[in-house]
PDB file of N, CA and C in Angstrom:
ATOM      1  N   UNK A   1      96.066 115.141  77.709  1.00  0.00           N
ATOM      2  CA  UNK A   1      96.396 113.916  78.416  1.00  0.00           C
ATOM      3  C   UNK A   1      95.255 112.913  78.303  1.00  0.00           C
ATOM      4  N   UNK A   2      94.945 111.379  78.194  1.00  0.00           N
ATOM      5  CA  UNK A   2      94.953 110.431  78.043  1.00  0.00           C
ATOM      6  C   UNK A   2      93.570 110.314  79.378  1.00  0.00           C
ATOM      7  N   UNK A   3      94.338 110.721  80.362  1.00  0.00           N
ATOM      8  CA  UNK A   3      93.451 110.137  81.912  1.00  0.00           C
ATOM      9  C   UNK A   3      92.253 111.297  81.422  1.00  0.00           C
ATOM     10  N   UNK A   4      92.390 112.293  81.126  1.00  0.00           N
ATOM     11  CA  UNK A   4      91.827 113.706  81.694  1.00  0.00           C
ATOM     12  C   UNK A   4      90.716 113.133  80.470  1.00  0.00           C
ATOM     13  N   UNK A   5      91.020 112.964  79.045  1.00  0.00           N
ATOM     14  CA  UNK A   5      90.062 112.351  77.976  1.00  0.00           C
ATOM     15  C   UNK A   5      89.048 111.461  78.659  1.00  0.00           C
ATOM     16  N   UNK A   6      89.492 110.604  79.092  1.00  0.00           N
ATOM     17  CA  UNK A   6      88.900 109.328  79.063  1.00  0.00           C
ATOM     18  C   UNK A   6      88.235 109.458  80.010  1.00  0.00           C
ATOM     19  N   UNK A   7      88.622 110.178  81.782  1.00  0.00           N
ATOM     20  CA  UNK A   7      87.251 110.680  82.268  1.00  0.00           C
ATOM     21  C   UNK A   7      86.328 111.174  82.056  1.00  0.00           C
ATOM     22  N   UNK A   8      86.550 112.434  81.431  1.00  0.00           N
ATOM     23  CA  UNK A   8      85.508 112.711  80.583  1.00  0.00           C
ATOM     24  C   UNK A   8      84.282 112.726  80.121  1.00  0.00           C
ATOM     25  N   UNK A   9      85.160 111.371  78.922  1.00  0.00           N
ATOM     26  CA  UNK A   9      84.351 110.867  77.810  1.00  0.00           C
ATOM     27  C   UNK A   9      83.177 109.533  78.959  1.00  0.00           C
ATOM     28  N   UNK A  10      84.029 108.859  79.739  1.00  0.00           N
ATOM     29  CA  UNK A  10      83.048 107.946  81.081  1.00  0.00           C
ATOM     30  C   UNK A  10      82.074 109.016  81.781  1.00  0.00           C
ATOM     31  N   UNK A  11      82.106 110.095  82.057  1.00  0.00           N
ATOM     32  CA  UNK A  11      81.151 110.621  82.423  1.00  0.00           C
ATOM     33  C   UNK A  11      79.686 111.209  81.636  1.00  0.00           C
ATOM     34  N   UNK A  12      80.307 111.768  80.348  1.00  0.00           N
ATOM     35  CA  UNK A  12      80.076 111.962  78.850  1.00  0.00           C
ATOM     36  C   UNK A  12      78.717 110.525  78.787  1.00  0.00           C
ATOM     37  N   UNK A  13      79.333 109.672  78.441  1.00  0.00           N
ATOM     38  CA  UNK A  13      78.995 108.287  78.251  1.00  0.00           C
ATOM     39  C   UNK A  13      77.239 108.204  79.613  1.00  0.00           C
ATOM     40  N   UNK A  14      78.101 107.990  80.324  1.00  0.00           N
ATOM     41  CA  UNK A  14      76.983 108.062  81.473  1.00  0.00           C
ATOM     42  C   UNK A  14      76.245 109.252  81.641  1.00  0.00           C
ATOM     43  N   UNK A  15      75.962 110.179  81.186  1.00  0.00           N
ATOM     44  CA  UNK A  15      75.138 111.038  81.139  1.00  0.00           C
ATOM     45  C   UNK A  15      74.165 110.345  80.053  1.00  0.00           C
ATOM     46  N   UNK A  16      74.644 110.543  78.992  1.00  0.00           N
ATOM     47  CA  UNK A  16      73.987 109.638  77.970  1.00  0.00           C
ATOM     48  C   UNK A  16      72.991 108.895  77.552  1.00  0.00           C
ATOM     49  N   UNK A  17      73.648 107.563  78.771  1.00  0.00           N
ATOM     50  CA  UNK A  17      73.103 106.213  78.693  1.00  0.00           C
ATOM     51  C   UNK A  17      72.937 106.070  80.037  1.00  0.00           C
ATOM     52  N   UNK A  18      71.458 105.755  80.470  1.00  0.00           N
ATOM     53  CA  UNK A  18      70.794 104.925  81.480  1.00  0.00           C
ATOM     54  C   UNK A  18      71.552 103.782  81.813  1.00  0.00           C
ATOM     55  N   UNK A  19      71.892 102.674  80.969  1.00  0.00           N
ATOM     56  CA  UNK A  19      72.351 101.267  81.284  1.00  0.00           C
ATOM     57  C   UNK A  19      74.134 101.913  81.634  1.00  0.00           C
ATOM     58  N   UNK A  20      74.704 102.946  81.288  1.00  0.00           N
ATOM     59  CA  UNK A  20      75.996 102.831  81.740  1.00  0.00           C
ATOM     60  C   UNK A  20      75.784 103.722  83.146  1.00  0.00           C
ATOM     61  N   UNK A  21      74.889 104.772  83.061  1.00  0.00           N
ATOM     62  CA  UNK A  21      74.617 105.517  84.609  1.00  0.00           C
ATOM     63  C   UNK A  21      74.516 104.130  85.690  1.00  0.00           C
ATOM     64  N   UNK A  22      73.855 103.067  85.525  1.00  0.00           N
ATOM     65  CA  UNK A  22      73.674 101.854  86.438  1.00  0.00           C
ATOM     66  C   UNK A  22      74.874 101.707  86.428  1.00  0.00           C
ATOM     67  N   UNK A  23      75.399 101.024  85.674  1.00  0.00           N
ATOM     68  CA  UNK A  23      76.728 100.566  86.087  1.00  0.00           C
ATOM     69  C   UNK A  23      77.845 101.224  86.556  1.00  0.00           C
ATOM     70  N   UNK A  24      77.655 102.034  85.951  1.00  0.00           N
ATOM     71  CA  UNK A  24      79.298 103.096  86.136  1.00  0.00           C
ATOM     72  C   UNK A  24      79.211 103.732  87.418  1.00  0.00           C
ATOM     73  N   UNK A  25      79.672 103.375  88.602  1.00  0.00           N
ATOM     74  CA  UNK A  25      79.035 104.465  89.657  1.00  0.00           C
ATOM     75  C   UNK A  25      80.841 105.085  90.262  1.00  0.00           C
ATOM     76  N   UNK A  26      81.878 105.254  89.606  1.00  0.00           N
ATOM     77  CA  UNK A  26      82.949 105.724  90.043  1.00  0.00           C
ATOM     78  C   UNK A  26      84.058 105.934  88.910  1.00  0.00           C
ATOM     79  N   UNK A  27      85.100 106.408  89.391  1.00  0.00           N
ATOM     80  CA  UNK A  27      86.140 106.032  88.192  1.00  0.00           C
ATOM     81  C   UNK A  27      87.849 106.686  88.915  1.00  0.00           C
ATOM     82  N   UNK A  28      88.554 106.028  89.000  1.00  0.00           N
ATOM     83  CA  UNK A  28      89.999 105.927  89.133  1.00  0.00           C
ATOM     84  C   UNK A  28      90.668 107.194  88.601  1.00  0.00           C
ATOM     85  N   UNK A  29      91.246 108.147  89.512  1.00  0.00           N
ATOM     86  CA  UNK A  29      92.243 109.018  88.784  1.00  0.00           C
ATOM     87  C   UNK A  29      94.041 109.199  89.462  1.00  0.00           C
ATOM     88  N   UNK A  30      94.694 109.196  88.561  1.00  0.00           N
ATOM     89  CA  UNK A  30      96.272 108.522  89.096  1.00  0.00           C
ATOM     90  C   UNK A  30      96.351 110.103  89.538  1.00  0.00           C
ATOM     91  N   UNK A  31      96.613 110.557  90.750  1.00  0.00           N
ATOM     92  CA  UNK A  31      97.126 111.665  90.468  1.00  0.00           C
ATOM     93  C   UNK A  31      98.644 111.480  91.797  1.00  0.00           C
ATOM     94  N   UNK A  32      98.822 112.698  91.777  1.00  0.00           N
ATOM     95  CA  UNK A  32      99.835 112.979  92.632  1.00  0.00           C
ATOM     96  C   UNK A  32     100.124 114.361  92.654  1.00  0.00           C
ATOM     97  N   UNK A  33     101.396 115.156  93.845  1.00  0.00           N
ATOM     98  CA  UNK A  33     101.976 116.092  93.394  1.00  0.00           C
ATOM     99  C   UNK A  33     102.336 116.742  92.358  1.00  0.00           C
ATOM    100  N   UNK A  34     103.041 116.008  91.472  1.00  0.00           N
ATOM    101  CA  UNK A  34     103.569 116.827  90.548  1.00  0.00           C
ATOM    102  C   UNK A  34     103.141 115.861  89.348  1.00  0.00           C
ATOM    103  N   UNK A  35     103.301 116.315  87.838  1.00  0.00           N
ATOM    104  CA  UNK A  35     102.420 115.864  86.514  1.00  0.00           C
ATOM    105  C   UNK A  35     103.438 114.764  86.456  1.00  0.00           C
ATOM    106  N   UNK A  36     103.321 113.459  85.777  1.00  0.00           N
ATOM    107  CA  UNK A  36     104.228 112.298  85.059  1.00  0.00           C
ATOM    108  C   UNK A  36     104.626 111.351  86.212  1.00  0.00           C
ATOM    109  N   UNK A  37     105.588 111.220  86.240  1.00  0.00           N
ATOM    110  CA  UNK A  37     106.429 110.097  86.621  1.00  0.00           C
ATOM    111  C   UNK A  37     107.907 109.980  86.477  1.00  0.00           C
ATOM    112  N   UNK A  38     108.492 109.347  87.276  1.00  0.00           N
ATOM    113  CA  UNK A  38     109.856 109.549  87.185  1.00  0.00           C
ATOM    114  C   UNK A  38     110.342 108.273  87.690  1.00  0.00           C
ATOM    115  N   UNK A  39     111.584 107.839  87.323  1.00  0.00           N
ATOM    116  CA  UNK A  39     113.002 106.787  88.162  1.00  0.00           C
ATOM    117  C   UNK A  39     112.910 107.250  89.389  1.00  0.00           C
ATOM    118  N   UNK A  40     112.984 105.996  90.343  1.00  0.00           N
ATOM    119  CA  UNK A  40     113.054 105.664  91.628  1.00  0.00           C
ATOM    120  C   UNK A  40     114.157 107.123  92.046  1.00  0.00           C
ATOM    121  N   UNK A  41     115.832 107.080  91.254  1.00  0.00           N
ATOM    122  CA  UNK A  41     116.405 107.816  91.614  1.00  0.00           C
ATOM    123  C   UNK A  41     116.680 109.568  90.764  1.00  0.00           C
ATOM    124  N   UNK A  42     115.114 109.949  90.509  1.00  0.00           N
ATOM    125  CA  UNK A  42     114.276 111.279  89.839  1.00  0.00           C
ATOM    126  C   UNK A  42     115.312 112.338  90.697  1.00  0.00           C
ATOM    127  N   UNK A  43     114.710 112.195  92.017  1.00  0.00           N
ATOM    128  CA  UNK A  43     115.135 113.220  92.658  1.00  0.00           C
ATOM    129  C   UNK A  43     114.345 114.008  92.739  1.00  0.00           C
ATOM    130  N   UNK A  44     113.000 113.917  91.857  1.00  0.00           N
ATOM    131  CA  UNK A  44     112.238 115.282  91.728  1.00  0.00           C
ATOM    132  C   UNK A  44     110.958 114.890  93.186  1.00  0.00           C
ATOM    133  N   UNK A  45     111.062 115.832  94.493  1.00  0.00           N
ATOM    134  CA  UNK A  45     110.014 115.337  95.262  1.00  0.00           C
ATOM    135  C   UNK A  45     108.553 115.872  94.381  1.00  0.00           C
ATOM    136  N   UNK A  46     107.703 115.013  94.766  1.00  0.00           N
ATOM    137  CA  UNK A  46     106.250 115.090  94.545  1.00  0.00           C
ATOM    138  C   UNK A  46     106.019 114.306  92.769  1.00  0.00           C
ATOM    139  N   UNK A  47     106.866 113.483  92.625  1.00  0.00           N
ATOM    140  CA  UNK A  47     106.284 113.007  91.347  1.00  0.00           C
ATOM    141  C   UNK A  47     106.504 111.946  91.145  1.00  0.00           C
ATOM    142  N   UNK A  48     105.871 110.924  91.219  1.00  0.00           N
ATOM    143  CA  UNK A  48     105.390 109.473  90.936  1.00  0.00           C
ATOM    144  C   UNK A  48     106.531 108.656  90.431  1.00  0.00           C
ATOM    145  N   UNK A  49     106.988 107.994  91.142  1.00  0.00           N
ATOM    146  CA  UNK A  49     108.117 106.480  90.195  1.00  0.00           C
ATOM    147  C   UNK A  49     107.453 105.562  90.005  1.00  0.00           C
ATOM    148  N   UNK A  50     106.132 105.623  90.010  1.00  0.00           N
ATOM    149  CA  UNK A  50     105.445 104.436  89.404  1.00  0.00           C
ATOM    150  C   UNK A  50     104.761 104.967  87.890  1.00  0.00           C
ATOM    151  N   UNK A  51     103.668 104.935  87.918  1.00  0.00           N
ATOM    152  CA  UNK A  51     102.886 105.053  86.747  1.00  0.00           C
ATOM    153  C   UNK A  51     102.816 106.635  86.256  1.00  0.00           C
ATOM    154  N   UNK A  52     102.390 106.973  85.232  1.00  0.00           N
ATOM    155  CA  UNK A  52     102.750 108.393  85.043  1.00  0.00           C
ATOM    156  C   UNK A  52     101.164 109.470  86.331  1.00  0.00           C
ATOM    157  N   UNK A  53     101.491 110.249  86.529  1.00  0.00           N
ATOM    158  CA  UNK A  53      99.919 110.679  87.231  1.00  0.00           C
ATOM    159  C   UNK A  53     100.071 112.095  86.780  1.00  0.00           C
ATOM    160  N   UNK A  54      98.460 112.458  87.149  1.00  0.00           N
ATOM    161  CA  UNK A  54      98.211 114.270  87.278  1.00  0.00           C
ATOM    162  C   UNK A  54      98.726 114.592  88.294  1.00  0.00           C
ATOM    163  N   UNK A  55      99.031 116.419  87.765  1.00  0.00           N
ATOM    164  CA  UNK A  55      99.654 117.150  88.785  1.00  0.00           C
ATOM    165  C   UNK A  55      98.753 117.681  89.724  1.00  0.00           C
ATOM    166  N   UNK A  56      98.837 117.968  91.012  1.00  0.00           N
ATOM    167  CA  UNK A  56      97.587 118.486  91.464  1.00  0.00           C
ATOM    168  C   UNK A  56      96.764 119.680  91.080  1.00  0.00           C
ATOM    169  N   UNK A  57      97.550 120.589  90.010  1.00  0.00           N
ATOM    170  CA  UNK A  57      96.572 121.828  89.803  1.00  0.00           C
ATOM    171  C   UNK A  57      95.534 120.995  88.545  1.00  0.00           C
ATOM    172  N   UNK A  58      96.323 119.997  87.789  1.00  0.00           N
ATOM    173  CA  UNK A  58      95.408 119.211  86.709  1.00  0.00           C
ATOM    174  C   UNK A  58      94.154 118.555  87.440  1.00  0.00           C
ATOM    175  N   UNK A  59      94.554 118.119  88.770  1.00  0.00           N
ATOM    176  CA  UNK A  59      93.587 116.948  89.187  1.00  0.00           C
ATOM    177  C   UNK A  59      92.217 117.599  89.666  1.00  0.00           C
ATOM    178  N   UNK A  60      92.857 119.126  90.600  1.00  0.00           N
ATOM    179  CA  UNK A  60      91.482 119.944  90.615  1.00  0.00           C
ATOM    180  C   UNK A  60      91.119 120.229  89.954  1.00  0.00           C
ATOM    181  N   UNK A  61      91.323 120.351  88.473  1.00  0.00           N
ATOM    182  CA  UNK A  61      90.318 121.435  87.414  1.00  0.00           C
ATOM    183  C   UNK A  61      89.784 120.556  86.863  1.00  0.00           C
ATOM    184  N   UNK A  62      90.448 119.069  87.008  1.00  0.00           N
ATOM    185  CA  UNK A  62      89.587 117.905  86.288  1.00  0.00           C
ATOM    186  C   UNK A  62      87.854 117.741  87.147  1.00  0.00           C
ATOM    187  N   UNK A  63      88.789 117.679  88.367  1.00  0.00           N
ATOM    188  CA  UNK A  63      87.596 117.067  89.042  1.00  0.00           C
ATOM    189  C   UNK A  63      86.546 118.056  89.510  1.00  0.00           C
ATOM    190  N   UNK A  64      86.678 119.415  89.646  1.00  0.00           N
ATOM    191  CA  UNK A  64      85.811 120.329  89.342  1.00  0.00           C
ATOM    192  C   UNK A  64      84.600 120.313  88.119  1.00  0.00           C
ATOM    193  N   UNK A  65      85.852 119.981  86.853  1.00  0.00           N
ATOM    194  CA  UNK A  65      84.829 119.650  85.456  1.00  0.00           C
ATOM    195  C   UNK A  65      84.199 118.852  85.535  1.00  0.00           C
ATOM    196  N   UNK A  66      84.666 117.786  86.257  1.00  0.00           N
ATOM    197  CA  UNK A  66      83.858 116.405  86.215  1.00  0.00           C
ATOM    198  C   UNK A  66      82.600 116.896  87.040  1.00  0.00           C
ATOM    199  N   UNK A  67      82.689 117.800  88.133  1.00  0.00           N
ATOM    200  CA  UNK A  67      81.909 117.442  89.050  1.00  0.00           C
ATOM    201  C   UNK A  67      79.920 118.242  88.355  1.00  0.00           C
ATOM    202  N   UNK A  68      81.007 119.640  87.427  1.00  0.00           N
ATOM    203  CA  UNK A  68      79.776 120.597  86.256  1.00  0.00           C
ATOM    204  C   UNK A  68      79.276 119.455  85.598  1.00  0.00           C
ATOM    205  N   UNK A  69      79.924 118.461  85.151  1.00  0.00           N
ATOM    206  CA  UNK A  69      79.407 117.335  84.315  1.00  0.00           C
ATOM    207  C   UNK A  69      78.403 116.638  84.753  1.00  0.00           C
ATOM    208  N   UNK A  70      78.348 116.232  85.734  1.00  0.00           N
ATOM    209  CA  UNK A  70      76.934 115.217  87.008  1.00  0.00           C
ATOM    210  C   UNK A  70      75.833 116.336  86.726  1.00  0.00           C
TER     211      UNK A  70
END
């Protein structure tokens, strides 16, 4: 997935580099209940009709990794 890369690679990055550790002091993760996204009328509870998001078992193992990463 796309989100899970790109955190990552921003943390990746800021380890790195001094001038992005200054700047970079956070970063946005879409998550939700369940993985993706769905139509208003999904039906599926716990999964996003807006933008696609992580599922919550994705969002902890991300943010666990992220956290070995600091």
């Amino acid at each position: 997935l796309e989100q899970i890369r790109i955190a990552k690679d921003i943390i990746n990055s800021r380890n790195l580099n001094p001038d992005i550790k200054n700047i970079v002091k956070g970063l946005m993760i879409e998550s939700y209940i369940e993985d993706g996204c769905q139509k208003v009328d999904g039906g599926v509870y716990g999964k996003s009709i807006t933008d696609p998001c992580l599922g919550w078992e994705k969002t902890e193992r991300l943010l666990l990794d992220l956290a070995d990463m600091l």
